[in-house]
Protein backbone atom coordinates (compact mmCIF):
# COMPACT_ATOMS: atom_id res chain seq x y z
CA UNK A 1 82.79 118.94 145.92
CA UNK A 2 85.79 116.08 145.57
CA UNK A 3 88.30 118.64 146.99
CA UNK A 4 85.42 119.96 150.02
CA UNK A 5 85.74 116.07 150.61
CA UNK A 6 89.27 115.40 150.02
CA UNK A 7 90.11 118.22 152.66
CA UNK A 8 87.78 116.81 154.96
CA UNK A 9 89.17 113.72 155.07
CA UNK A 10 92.95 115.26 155.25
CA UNK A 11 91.55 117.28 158.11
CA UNK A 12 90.05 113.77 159.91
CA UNK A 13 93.84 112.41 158.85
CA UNK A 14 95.28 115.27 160.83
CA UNK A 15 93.60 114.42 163.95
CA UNK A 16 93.56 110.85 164.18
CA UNK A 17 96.13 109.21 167.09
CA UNK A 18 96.20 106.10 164.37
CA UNK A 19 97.94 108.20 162.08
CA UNK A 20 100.20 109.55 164.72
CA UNK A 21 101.46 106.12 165.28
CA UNK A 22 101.74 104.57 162.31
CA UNK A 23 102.15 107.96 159.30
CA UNK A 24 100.72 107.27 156.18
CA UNK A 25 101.16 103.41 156.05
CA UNK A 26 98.13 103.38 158.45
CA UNK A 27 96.10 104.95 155.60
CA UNK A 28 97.48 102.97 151.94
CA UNK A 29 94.50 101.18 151.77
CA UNK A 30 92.41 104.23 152.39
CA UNK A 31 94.35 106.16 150.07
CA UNK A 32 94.39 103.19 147.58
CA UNK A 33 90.66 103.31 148.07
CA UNK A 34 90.17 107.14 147.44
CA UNK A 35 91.96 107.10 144.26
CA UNK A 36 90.01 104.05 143.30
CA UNK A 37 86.88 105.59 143.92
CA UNK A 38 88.00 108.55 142.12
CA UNK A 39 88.91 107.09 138.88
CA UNK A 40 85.69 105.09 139.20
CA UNK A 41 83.77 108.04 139.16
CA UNK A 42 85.69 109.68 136.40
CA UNK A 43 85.38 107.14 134.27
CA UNK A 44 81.57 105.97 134.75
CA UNK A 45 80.90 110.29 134.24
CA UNK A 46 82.66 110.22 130.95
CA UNK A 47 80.98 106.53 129.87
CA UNK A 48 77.27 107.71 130.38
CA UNK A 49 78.18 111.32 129.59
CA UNK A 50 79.69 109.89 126.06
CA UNK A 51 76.25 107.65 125.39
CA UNK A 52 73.96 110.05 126.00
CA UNK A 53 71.98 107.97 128.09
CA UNK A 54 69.50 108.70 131.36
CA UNK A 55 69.11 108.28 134.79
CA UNK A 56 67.98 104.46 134.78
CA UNK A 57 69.86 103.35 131.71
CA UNK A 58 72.77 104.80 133.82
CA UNK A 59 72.04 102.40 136.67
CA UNK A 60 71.12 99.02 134.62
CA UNK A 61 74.42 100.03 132.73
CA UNK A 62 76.04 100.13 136.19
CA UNK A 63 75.07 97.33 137.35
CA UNK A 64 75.15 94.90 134.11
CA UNK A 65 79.27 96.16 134.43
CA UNK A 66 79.21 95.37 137.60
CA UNK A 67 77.61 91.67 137.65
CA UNK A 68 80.60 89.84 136.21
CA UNK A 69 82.77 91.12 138.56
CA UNK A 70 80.59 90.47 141.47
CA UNK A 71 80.39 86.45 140.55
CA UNK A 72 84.11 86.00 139.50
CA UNK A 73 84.39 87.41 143.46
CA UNK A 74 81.72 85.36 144.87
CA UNK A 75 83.12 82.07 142.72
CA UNK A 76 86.95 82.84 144.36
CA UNK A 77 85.79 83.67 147.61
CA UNK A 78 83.68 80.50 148.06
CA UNK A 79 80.19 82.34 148.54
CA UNK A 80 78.52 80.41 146.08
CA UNK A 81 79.18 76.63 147.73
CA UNK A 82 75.99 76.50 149.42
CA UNK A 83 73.97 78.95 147.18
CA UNK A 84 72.79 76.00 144.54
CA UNK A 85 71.86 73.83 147.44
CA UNK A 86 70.16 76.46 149.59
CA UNK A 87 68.10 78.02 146.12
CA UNK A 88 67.20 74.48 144.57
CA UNK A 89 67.43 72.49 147.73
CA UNK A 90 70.47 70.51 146.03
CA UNK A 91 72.40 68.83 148.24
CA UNK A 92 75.83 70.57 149.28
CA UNK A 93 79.40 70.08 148.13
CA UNK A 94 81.48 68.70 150.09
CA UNK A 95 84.44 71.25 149.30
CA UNK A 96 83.89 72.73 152.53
């Protein structure tokens, strides 16, 4: 199935005018992307596969791995400045 999709996509590549112009540099962060997504998938197959766990344990695994990731991104971004205010009805930094 990953090289059905993989040739797909090369096909798609093929016959794009953006890639005509620009070669592969108008792709590195869809390339960089593909082989993230690969390794990602790899890698969370072999970590449930390797704790013998099911379908939701899978997904609350997922998704606990996920979290601290998802607020050190939301923290650096900025996303959280009016969160506190807008959930508690605290009044808002001033930061922005």
């Amino acid at each position: 199935a990953l090289l059905g999709t993989a040739g797909a996509a090369a096909a798609y590549v093929a016959t794009d005018a953006q890639f005509v112009v620009e070669g592969w540099a108008g792709y590195s962060w869809c390339l960089l992307y593909f082989g993230l997504i690969c390794f990602e998938m790899t890698f969370g197959k072999h970590l449930t596969s390797s704790l013998r766990v099911g379908v939701w344990e899978s997904v609350w695994l997922t998704n606990l791995l996920a979290l601290p990731m998802l607020w050190l991104l939301s923290y650096v971004r900025g996303d959280l400045d009016g969160f506190w205010a807008a959930a508690y009805g605290l009044p808002a930094s001033d930061a922005a």
